[in-house]
Each structure stands twice: as C-alpha cells, then as structure tokens.
C-alpha atoms as a PDB file:
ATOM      1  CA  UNK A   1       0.000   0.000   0.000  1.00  0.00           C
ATOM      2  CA  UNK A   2       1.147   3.265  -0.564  1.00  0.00           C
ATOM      3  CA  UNK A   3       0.015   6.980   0.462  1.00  0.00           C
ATOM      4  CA  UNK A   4      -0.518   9.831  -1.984  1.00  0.00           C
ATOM      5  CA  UNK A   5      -0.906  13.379  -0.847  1.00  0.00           C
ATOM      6  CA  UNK A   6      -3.583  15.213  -1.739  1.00  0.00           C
ATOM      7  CA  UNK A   7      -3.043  19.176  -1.475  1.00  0.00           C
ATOM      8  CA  UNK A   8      -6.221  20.944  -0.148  1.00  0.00           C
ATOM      9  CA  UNK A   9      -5.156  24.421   0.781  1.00  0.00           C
ATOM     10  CA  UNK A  10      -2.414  26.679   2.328  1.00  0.00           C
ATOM     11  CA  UNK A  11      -1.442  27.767   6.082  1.00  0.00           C
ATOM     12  CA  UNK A  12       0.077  30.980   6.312  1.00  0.00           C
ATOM     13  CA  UNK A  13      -0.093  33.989   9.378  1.00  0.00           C
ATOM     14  CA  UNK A  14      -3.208  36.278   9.382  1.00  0.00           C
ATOM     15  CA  UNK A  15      -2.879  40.074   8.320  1.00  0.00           C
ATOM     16  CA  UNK A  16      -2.607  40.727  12.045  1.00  0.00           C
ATOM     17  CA  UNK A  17       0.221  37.673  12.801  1.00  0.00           C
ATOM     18  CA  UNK A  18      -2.048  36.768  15.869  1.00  0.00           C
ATOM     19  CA  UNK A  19      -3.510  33.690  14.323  1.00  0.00           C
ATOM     20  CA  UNK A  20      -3.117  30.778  11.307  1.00  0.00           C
ATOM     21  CA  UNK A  21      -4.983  31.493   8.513  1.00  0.00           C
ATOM     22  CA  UNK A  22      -6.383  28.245   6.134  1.00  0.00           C
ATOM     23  CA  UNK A  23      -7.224  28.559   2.748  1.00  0.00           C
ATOM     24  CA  UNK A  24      -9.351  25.710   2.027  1.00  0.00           C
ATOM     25  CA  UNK A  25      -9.942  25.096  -1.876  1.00  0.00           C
ATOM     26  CA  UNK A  26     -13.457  24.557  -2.041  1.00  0.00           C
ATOM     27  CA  UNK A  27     -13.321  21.702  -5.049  1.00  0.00           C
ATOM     28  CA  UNK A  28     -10.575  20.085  -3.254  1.00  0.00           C
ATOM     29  CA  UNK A  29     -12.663  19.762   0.167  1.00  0.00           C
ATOM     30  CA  UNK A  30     -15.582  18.362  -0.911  1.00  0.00           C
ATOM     31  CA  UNK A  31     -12.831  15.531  -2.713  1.00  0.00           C
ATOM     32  CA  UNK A  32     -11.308  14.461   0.483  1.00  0.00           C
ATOM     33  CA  UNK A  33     -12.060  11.284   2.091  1.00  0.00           C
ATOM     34  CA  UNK A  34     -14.179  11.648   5.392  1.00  0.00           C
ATOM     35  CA  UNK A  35     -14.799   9.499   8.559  1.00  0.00           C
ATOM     36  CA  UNK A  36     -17.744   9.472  10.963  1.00  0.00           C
ATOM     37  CA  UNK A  37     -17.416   9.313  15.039  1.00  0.00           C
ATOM     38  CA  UNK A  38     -19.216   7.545  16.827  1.00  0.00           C
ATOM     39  CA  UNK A  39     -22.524  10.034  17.310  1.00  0.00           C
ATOM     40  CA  UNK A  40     -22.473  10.102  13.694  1.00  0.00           C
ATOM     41  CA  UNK A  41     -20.407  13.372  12.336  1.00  0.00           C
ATOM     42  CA  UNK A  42     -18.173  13.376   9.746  1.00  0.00           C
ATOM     43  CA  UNK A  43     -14.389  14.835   9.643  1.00  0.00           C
ATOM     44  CA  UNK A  44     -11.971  15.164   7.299  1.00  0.00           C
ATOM     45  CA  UNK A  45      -8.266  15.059   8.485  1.00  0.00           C
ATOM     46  CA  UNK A  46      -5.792  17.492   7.325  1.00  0.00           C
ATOM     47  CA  UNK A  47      -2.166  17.657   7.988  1.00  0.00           C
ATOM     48  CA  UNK A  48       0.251  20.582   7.917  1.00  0.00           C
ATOM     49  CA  UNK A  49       3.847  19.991   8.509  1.00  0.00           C
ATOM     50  CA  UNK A  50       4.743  21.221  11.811  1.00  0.00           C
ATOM     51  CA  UNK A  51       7.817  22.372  11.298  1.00  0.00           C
ATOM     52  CA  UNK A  52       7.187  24.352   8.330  1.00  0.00           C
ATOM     53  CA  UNK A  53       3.722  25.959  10.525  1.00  0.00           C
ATOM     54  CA  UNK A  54       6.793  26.737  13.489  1.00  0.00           C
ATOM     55  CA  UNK A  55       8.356  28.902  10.491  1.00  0.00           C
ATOM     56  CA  UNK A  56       5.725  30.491   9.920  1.00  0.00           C
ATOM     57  CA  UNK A  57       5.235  31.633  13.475  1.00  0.00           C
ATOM     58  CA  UNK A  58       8.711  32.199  13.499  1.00  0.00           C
ATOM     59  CA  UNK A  59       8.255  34.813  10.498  1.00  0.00           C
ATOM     60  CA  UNK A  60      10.884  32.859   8.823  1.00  0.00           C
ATOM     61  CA  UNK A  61       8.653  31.106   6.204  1.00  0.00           C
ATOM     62  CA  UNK A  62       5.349  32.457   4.911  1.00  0.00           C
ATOM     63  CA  UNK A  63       2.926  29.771   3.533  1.00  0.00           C
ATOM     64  CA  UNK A  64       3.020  25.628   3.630  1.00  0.00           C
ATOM     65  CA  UNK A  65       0.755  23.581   2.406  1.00  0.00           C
ATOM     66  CA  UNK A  66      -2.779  21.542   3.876  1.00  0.00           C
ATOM     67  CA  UNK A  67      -2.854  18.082   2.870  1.00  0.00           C
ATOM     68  CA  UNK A  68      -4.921  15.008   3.151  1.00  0.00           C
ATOM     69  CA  UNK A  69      -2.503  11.829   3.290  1.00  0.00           C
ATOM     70  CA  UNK A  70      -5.089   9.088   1.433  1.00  0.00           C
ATOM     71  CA  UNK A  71      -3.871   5.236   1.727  1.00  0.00           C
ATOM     72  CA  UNK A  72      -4.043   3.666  -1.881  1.00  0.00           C
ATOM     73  CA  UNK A  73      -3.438  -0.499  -2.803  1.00  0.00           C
END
C-alpha cells in the first residue's frame, strides 16, 4: 500500500500575525475522504507539517501547504 498526498489548501499567518490562517480550496474539500465518530459526524483530516507551521510563526517562512494523506493499494 502506498500513500498519496492530496493538497487541499495553504497555512500561512493572518494580516494581524495573531492567528493561522487556512485557505481551504473549495473543489478540493468536498474531494477528500471523510470518517464518521461515533454520534455520527463526519471529519476530514488534514495535515500541515509542523515544522514548516513553526516557520511560519517564526516569520521565517510564509505559507506551507494543507494536505490530506489518502492510503491507496
């Protein structure tokens, strides 16, 4: 099995540097593979490297990218 990732949107610092902003393409979203909890909602799970977000706090990088990691046989 291998894992493909699937690019969803970008993570960069808002205008104000207070907060992360996520651009989510909308296309993209609606792609991604979901689960459901136990109650019955759905989620989609998104991954940003965590380094490349503590650059971006840092002010030393200024966008990475949101992913979806999807299994495939």
């Amino acid at each position: 099995m291998t894992t493909k990732s699937q690019l969803v949107g970008y993570v960069r610092k808002s205008n104000g540097g207070g907060a992360l902003k996520m651009s989510i393409d909308a296309e993209a979203f609606a792609k991604t593979q979901k689960f459901s909890s136990k109650d019955g909602r759905q989620f989609v799970s998104l991954i940003a490297n965590a380094d490349k977000v503590g650059q971006i706090l840092e002010g030393e990088r200024e966008v990475t990218s949101l992913c979806q990691l999807i299994d495939q046989e």
